[in-house]
Protein backbone atom coordinates (compact mmCIF):
# COMPACT_ATOMS: atom_id res chain seq x y z
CA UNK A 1 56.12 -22.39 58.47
CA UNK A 2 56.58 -18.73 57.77
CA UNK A 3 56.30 -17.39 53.89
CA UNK A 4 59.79 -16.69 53.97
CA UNK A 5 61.12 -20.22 55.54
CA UNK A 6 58.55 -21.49 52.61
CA UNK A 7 60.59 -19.73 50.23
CA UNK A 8 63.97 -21.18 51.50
CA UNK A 9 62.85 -24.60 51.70
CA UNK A 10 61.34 -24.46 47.73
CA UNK A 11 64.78 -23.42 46.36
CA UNK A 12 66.24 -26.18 48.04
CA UNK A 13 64.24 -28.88 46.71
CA UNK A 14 65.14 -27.19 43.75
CA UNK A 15 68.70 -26.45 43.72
CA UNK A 16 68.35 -30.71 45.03
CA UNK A 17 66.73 -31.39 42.44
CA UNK A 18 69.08 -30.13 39.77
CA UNK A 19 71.86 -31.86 37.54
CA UNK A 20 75.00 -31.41 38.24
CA UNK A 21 77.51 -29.45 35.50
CA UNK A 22 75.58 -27.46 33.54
CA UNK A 23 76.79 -24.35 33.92
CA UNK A 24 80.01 -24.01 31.70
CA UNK A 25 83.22 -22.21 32.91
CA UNK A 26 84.33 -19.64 30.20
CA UNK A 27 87.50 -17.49 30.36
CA UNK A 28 86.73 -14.09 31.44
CA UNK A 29 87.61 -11.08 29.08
CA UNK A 30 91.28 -9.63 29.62
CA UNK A 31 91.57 -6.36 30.85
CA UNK A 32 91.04 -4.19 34.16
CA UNK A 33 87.79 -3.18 33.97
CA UNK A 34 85.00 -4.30 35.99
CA UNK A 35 82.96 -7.60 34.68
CA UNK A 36 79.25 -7.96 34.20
CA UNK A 37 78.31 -11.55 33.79
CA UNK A 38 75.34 -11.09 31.55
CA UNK A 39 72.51 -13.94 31.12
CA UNK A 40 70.15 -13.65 28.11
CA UNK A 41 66.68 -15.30 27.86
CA UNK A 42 65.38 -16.86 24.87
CA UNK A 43 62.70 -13.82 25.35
CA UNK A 44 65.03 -11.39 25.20
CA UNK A 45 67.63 -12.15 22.63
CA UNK A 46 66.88 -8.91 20.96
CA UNK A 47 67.45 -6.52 23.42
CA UNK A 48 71.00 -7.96 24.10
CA UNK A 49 72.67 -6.18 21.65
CA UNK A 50 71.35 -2.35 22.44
CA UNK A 51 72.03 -2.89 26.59
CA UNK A 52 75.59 -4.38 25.87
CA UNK A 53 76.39 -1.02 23.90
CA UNK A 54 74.66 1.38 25.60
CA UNK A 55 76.74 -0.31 28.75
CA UNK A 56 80.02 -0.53 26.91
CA UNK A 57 79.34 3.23 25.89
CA UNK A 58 78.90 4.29 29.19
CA UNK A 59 81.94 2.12 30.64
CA UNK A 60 84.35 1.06 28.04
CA UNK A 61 86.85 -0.35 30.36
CA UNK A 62 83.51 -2.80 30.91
CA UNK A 63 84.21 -5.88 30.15
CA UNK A 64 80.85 -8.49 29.79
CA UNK A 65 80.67 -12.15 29.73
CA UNK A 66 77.96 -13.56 28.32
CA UNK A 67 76.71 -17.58 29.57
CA UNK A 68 75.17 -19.60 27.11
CA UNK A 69 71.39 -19.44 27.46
CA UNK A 70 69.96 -22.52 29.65
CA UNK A 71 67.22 -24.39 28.48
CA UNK A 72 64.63 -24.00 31.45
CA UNK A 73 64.83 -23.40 35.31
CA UNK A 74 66.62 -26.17 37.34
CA UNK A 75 69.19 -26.48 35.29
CA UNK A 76 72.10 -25.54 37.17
CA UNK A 77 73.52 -26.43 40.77
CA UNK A 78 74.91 -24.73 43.63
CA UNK A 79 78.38 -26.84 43.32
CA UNK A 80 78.47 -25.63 39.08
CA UNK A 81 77.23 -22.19 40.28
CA UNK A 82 80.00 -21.65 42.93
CA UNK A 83 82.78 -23.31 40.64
CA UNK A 84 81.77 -20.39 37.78
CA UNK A 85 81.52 -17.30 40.58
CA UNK A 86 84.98 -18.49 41.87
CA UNK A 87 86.69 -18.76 38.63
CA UNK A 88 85.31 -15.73 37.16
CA UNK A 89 84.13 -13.43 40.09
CA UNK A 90 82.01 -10.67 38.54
CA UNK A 91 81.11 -7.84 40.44
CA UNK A 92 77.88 -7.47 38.69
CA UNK A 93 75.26 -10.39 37.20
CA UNK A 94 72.36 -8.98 34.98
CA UNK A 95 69.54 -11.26 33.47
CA UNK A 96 67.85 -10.09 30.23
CA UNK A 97 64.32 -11.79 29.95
CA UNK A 98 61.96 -14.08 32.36
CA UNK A 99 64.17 -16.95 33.03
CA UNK A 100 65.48 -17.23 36.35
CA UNK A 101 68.70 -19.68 36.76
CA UNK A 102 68.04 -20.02 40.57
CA UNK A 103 71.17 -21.27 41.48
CA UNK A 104 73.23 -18.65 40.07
CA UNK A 105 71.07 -16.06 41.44
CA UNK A 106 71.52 -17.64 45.13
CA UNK A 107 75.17 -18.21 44.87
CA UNK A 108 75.59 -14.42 43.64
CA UNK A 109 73.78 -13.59 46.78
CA UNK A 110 76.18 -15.64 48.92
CA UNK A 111 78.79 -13.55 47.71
CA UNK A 112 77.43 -10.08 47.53
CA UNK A 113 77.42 -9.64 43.67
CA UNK A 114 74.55 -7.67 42.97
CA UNK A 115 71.77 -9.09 40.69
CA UNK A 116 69.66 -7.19 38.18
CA UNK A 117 66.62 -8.16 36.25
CA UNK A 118 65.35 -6.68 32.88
CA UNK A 119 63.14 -6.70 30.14
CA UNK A 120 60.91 -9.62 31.95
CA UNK A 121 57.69 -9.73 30.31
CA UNK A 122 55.34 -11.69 32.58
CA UNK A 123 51.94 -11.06 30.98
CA UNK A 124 51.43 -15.00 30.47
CA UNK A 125 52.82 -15.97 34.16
CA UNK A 126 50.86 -16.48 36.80
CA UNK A 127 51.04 -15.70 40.77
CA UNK A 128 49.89 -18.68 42.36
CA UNK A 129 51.11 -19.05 46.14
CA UNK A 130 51.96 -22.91 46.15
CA UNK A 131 56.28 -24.33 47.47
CA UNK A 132 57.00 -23.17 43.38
CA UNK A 133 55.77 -19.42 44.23
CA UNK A 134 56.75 -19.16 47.34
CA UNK A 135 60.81 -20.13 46.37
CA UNK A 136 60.01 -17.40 43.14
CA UNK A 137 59.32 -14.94 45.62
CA UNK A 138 62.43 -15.54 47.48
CA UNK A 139 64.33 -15.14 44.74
CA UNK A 140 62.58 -11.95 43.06
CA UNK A 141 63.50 -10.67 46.60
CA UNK A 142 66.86 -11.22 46.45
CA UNK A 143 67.25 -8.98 42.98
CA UNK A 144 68.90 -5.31 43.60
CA UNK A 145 66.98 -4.26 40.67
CA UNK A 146 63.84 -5.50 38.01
CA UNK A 147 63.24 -3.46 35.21
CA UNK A 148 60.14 -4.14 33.72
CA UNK A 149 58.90 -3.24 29.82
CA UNK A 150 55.47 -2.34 30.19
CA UNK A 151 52.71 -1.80 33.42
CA UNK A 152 51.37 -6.01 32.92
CA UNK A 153 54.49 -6.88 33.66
CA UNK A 154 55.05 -5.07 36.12
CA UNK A 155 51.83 -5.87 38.05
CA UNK A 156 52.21 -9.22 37.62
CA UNK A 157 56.16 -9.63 38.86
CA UNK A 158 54.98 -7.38 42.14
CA UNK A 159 51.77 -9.76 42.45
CA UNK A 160 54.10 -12.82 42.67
CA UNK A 161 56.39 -11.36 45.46
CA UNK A 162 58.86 -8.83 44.00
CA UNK A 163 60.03 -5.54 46.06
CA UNK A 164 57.56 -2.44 44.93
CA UNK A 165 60.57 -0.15 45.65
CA UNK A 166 62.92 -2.54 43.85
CA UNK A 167 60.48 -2.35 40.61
CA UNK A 168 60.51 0.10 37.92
CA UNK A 169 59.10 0.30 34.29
CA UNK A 170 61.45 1.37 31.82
CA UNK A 171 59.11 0.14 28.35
CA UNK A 172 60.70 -1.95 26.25
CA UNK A 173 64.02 -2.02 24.47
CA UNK A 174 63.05 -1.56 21.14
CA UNK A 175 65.67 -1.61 18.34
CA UNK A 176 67.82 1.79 17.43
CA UNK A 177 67.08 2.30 13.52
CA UNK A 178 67.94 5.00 11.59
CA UNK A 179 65.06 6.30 9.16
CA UNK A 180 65.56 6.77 5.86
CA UNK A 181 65.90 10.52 4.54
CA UNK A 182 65.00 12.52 2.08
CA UNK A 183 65.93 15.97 0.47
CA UNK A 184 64.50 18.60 2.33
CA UNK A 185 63.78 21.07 -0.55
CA UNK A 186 61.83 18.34 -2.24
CA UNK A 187 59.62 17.68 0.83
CA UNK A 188 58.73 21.36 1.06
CA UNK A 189 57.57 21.40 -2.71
CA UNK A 190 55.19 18.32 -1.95
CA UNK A 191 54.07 19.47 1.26
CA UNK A 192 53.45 22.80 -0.12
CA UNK A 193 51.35 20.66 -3.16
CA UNK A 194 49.64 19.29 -0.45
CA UNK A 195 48.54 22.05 1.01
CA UNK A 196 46.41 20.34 3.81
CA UNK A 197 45.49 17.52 2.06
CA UNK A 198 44.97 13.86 3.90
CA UNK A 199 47.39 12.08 2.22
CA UNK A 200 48.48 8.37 2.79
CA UNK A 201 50.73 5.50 1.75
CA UNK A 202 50.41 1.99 1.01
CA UNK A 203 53.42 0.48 1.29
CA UNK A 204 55.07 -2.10 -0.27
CA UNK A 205 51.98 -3.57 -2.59
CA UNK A 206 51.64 -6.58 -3.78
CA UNK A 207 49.83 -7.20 -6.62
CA UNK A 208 47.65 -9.16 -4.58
CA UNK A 209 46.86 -6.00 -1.81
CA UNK A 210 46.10 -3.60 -4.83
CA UNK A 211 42.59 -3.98 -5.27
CA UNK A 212 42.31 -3.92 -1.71
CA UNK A 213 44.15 -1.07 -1.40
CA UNK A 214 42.34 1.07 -3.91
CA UNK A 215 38.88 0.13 -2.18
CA UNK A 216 40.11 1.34 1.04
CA UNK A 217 41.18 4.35 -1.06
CA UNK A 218 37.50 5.20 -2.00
CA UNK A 219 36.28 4.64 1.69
CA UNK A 220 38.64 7.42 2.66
CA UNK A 221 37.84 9.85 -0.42
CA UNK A 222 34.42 8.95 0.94
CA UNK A 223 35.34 10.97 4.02
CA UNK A 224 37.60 13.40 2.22
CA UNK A 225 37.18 13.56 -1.35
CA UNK A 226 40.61 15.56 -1.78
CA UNK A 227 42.36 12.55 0.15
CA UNK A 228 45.71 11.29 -1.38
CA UNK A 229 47.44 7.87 -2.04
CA UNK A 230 51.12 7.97 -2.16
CA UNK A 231 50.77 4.01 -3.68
CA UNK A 232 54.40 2.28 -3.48
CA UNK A 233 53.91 -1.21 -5.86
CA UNK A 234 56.54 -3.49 -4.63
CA UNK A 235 57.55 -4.20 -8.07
CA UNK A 236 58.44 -1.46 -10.09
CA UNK A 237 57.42 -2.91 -13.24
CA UNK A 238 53.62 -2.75 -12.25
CA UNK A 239 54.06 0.69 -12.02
CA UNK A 240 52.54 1.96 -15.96
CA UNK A 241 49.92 -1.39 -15.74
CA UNK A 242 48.77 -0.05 -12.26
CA UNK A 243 48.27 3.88 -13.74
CA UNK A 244 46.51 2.19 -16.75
CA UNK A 245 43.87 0.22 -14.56
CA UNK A 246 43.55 2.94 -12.24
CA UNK A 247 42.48 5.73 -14.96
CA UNK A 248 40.22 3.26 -16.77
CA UNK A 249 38.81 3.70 -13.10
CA UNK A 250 38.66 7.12 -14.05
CA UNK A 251 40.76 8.25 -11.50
CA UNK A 252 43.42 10.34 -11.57
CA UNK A 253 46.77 9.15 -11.49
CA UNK A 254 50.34 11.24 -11.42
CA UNK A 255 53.30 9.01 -11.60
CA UNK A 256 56.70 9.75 -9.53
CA UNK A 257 58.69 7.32 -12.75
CA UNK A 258 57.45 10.05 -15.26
CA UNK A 259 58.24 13.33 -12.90
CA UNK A 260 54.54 14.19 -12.73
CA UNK A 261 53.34 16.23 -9.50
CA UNK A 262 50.30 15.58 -7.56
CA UNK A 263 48.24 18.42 -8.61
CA UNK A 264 44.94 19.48 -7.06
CA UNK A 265 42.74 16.78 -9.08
CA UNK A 266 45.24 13.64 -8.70
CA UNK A 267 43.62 10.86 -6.50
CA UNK A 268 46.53 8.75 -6.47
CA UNK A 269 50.53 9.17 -6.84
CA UNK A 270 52.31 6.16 -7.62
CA UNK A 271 55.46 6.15 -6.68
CA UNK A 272 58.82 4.36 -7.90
CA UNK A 273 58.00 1.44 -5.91
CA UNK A 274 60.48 1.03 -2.68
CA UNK A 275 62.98 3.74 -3.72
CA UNK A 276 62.90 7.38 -1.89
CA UNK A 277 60.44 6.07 1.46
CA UNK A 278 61.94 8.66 3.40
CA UNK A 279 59.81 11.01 1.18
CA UNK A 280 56.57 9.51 1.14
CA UNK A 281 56.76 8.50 5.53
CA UNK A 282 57.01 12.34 5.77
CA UNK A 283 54.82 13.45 3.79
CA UNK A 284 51.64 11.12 4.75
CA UNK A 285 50.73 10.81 8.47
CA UNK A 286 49.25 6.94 7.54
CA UNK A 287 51.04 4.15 6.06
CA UNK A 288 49.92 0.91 5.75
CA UNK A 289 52.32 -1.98 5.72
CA UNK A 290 51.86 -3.79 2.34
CA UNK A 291 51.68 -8.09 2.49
CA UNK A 292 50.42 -7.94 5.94
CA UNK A 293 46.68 -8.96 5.14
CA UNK A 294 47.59 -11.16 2.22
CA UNK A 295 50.27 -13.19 4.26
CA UNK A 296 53.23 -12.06 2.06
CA UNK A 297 55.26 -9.11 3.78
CA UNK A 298 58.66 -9.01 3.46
CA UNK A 299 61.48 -7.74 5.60
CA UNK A 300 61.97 -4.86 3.22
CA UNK A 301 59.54 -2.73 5.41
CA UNK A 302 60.34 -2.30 8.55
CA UNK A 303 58.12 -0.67 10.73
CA UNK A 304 59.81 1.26 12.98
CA UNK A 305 60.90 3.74 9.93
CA UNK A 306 57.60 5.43 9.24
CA UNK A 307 56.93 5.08 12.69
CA UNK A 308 59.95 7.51 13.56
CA UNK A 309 59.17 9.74 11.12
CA UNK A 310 55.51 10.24 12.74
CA UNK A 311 53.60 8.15 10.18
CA UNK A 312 50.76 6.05 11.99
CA UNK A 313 50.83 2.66 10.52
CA UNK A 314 48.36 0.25 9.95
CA UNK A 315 48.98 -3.52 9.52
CA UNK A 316 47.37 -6.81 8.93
CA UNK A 317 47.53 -9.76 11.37
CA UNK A 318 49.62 -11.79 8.98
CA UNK A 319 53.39 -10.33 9.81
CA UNK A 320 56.13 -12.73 9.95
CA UNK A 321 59.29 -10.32 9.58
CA UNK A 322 60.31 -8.32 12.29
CA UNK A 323 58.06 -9.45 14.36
CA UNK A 324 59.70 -8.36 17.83
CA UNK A 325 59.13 -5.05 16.51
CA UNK A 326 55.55 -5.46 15.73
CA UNK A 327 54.98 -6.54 18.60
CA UNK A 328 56.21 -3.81 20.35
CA UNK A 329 54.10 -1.37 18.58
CA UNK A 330 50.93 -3.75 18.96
CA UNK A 331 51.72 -3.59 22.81
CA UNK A 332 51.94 -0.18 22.97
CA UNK A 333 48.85 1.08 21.16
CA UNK A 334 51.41 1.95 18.35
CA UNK A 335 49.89 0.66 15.30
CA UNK A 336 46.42 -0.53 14.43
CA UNK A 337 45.12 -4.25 13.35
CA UNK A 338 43.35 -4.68 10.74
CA UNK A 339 41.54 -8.24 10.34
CA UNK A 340 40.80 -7.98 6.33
CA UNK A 341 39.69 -5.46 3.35
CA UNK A 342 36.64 -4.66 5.22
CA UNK A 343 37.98 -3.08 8.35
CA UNK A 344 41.07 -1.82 5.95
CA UNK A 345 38.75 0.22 4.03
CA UNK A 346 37.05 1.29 7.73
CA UNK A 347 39.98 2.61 9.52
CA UNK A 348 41.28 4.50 6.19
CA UNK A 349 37.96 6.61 6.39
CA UNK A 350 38.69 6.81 10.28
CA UNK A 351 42.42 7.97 9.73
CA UNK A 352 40.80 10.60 7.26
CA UNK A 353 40.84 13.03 10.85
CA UNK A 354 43.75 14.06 12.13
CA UNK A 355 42.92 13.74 16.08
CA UNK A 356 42.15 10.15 15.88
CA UNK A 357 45.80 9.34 14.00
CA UNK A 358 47.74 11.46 16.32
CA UNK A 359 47.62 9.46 19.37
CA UNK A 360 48.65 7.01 17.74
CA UNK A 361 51.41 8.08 15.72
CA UNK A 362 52.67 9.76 18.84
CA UNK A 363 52.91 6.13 20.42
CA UNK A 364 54.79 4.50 17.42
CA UNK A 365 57.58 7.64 17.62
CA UNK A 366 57.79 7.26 21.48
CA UNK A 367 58.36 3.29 20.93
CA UNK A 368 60.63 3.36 17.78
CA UNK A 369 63.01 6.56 19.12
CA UNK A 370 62.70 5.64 22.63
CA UNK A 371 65.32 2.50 22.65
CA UNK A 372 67.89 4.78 23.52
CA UNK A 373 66.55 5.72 27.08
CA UNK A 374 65.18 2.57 27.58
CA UNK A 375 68.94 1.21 27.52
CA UNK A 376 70.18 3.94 29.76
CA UNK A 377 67.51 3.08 32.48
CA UNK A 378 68.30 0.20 32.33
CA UNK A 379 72.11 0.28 32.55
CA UNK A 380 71.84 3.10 35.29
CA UNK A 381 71.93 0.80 38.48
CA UNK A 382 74.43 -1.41 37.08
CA UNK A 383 76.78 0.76 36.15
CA UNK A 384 75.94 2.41 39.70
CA UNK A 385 76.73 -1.28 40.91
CA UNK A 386 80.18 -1.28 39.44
CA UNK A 387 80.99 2.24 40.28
CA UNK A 388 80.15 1.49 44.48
CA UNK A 389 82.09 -1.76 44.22
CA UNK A 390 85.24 -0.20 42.45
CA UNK A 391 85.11 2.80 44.72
């Protein structure tokens, strides 16, 4: 038996094989407009919300229905499949994520609604050529369109049988957030204080990072002794204890609370804990996401603001808020790991030169501003889609 007839014969033992009903029948939005039927993956709930707008944005006549996420492949059958395209007859289906509901995908097929695939991350999948493989290429086949967030994936989803031409790598849809800001005047005047100065911040401190923190400190005035801490204590109130400990150090300490500078001698500025980050993301290309080696961040930092604002951040491998986004800057050589104090303290005196931060600063601005044209890649051929079928 050809590959192909292989392919035919393992969606129907699977479309056979499926229970009956579970595809529900909702009411389609009112209005003119064209309608997307859109299917989100539990993989991909979090780049629903930027493609629906960036879609709506670009068509707002668009009307999008979304189907309640299924709970594995198999799930559906031809006879629920065809009862939902006749009732609501879309003239577009896209699927956010790597879960394919086969017998929607073959009934759209049947009736010339165009199918398109995105943000499918397949780095865990394999390619294996047995009757499962060979009906997953058939259907891969049968998609107008697979977008794909990063080269793995899209290696992987061509290995197991997908189109080359039909294929393209958008990156992923990362989250659209707004970075704090900051007076400009007052940036000059500290830039200007600077004047060339490493400089960088610790973030969000627990009381439990500082000791940490200020050891990593020393590593990096190791490297360059006029090196800076912009230190943000995530309570404000350790603020005076934390300037007290650190000059019995006998370092020098300028504090934002009492309107002191950092002049030419200060080793470390300690800010008013979480209050004006704008300031201190622009003014140090390093930060270092406070909690994340101790195991108690919190979702008051979120990563992609000093990434936008060209700070390269580094992290610990305990992160448990926004961890979509962290994992998007992981994947893309965004942000560095950092397993405990030791290698802390090692990559601050690395980060001390400029060339080795740069790269990957330049990553984290690319993924945390680039959501934008991620969406519109991937709403391109749908929208195109809609436009051929309404012209």
């Amino acid at each position: 038996m050809s590959r192909a007839g292989l392919g035919r014969l393992g969606l129907w033992l699977q479309l056979r094989r499926s229970p009956s009903g579970a595809i529900s029948r909702p009411d389609a939005p009112e209005g003119d407009g064209p309608l997307l039927l859109l299917y989100v993956a539990a993989d991909a709930v979090s780049a629903s919300a930027p493609v629906v707008k960036q879609l709506q944005a670009s068509r707002p006549d668009l009307r999008i229905l979304q189907l309640p996420a299924l709970r594995g492949d198999n799930k559906t059958n031809m006879r629920a499949a065809r009862a939902l395209m006749s009732q609501i007859r879309p003239d577009a289906i896209l699927l956010l994520g790597y879960q394919m509901p086969t017998a929607l995908v073959v009934t759209a097929k049947q009736n010339d609604v165009p199918v398109f695939l995105a943000e499918a991350r397949l780095q865990n999948k394999t390619g294996t050529w047995g009757l499962r493989s060979s009906a997953r290429r058939t259907l891969l086949r049968a998609l107008d369109a697979i977008m794909v967030p990063d080269e793995a994936s899209e290696n992987m989803i061509i290995r197991m049988g997908a189109d080359p031409g039909r294929v393209e790598l958008t990156g992923p849809v990362a989250e659209i957030k707004d970075p704090p800001g900051c007076t400009e005047a007052e940036r000059n005047g500290f830039a200007q204080l600077l004047s060339g100065r490493h400089a960088w911040l610790a973030a969000d401190i627990p009381e439990s990072e500082e000791q940490i923190v200020l050891a990593a400190h020393r590593a990096a005035m190791r490297q360059s002794h006029r090196a800076l801490l912009f230190l943000a204590p995530r309570d404000p109130g350790r603020i005076d204890p934390l300037a007290e400990m650190l000059e019995a150090q006998g370092l020098i300490v300028s504090r934002r609370s009492l309107d002191e500078e950092p002049v030419e001698e200060s080793h470390v500025m300690i800010t008013d804990g979480p209050t004006e980050m704008g300031l201190w993301y622009r003014l140090a290309p390093v930060t270092y996401a406070g909690g994340t080696l101790s195991g108690c961040d919190t979702a008051d930092f979120h990563p992609f603001e000093p990434a936008a604002l060209g700070s390269a951040i580094v992290h610990g491998p305990n992160v448990t808020q926004n961890i979509t986004q962290w994992q998007q800057l992981d994947g893309a050589n965004a942000a560095r790991v950092v397993a405990n104090a030791g290698e802390l303290a090692a990559t601050m005196a690395e980060f001390t030169q400029p060339d080795v931060i740069a790269h990957i600063a330049g990553n984290a601005w690319t993924v945390s501003t680039g959501g934008a044209e991620v969406t519109q890649r991937i709403a391109a051929p749908v929208l195109a889609a809609l436009s051929k079928d309404r012209a």
